[in-house]
N, C-alpha and C. Protein backbone atom coordinates (compact mmCIF):
# COMPACT_ATOMS: atom_id res chain seq x y z
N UNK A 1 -0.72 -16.73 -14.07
CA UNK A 1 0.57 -16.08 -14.14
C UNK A 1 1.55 -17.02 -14.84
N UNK A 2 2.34 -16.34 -15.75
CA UNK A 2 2.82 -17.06 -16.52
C UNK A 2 4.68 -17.70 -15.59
N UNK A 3 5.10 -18.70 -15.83
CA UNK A 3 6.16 -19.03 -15.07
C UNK A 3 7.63 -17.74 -14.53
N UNK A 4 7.61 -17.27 -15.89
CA UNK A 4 8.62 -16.41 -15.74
C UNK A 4 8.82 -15.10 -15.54
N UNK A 5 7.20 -14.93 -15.04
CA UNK A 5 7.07 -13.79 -14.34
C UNK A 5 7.09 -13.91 -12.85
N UNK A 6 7.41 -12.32 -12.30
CA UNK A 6 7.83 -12.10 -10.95
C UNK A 6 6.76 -11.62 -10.22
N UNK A 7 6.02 -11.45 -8.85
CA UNK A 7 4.98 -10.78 -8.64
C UNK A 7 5.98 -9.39 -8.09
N UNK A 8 5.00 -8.63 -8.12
CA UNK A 8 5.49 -7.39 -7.29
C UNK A 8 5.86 -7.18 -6.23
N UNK A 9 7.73 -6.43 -6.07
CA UNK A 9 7.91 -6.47 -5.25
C UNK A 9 9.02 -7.73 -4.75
N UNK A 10 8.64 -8.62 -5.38
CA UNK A 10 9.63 -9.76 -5.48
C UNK A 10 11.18 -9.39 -5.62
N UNK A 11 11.73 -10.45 -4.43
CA UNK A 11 13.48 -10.05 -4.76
C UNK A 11 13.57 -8.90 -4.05
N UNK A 12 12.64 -7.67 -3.42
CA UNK A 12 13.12 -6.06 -3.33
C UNK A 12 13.49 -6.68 -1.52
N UNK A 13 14.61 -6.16 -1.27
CA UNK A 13 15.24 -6.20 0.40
C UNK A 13 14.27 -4.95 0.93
N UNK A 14 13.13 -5.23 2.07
CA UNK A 14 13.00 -4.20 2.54
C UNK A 14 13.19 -3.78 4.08
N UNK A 15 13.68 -2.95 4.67
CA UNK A 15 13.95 -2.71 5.83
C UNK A 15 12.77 -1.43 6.55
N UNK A 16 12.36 -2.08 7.87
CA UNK A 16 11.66 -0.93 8.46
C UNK A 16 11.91 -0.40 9.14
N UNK A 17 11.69 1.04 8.74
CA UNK A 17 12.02 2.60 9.45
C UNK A 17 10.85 3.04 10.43
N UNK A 18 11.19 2.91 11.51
CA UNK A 18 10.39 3.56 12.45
C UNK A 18 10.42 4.88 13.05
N UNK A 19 9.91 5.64 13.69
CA UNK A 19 9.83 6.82 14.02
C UNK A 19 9.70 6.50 15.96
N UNK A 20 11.23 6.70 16.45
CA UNK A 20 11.01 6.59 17.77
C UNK A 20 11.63 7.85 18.39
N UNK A 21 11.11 8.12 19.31
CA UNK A 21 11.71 9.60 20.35
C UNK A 21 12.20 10.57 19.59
N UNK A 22 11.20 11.05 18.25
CA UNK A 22 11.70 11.69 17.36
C UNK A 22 12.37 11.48 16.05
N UNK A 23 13.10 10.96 16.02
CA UNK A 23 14.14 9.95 15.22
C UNK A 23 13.39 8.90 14.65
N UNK A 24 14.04 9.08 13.19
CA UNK A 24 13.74 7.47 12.43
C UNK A 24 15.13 6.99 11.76
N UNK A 25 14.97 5.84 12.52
CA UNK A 25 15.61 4.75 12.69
C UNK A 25 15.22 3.17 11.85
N UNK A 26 15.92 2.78 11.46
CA UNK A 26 16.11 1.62 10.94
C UNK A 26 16.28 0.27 11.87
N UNK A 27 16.91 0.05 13.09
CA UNK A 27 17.33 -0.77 13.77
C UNK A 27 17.60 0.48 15.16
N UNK A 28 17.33 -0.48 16.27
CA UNK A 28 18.02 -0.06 17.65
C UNK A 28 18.96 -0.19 18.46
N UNK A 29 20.11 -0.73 17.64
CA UNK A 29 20.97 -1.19 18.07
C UNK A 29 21.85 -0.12 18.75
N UNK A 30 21.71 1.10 18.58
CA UNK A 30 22.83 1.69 19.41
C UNK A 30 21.92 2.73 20.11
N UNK A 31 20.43 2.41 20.89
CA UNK A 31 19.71 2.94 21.69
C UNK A 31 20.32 2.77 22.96
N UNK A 32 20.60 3.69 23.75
CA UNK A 32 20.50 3.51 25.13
C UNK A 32 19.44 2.47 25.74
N UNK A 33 19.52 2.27 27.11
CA UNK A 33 17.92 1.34 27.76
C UNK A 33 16.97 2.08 27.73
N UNK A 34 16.83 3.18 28.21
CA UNK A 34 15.57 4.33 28.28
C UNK A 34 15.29 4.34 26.92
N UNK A 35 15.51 4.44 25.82
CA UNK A 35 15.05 4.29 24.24
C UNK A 35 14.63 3.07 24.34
N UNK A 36 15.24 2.06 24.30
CA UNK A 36 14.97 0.39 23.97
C UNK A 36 13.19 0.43 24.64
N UNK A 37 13.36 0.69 26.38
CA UNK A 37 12.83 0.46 27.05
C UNK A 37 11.23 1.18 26.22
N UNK A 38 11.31 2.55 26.07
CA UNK A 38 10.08 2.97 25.56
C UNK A 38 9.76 2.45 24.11
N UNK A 39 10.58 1.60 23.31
CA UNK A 39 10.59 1.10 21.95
C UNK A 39 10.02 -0.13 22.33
N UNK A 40 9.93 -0.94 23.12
CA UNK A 40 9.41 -2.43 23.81
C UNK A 40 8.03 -1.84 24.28
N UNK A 41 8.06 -0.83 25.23
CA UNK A 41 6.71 -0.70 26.08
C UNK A 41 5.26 -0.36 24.51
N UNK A 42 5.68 0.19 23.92
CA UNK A 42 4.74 1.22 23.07
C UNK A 42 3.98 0.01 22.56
N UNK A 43 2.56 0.24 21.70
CA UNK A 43 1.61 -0.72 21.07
C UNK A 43 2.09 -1.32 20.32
N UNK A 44 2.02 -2.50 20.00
CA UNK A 44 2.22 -3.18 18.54
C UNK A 44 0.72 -3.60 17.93
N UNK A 45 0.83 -3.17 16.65
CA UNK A 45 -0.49 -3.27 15.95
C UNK A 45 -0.35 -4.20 14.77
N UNK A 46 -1.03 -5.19 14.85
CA UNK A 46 -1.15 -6.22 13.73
C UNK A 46 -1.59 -6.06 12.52
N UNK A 47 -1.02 -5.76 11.42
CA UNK A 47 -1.80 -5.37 9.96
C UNK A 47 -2.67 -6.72 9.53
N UNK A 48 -2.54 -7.89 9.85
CA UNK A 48 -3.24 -9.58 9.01
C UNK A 48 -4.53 -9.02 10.15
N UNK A 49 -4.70 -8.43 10.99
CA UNK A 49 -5.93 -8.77 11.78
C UNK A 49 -7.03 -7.14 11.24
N UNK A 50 -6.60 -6.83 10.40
CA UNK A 50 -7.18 -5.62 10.02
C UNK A 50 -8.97 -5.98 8.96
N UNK A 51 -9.36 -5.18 9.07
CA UNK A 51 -10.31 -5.71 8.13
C UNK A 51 -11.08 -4.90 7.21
N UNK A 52 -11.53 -5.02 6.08
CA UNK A 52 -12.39 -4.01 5.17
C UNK A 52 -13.85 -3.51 5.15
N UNK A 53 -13.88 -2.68 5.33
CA UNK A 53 -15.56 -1.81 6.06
C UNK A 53 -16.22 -2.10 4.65
């Protein structure tokens, strides 16, 4: 790769949109506790631990 190139994606701000209690949302900041609370309890799934069949 030559110096003055960028890889892809580089520089881009990205923010994640989730899909909670219906709603997609960006941030939880103005969830009630009962939202927060089921936004904490739910799975978190690791994409680096994934692997190719």
């Amino acid at each position: 790769m030559k110096t003055d190139e960028k890889k892809v994606g580089e520089g881009v701000n990205f923010e994640r949109i989730r899909r909670i209690t219906g709603y997609l949302v960006g941030t939880t900041d103005r969830f009630n506790n009962g939202k927060k609370a089921e936004e904490h309890d739910r799975v978190k799934h690791d994409a680096s631990k994934l692997t190719a069949n």
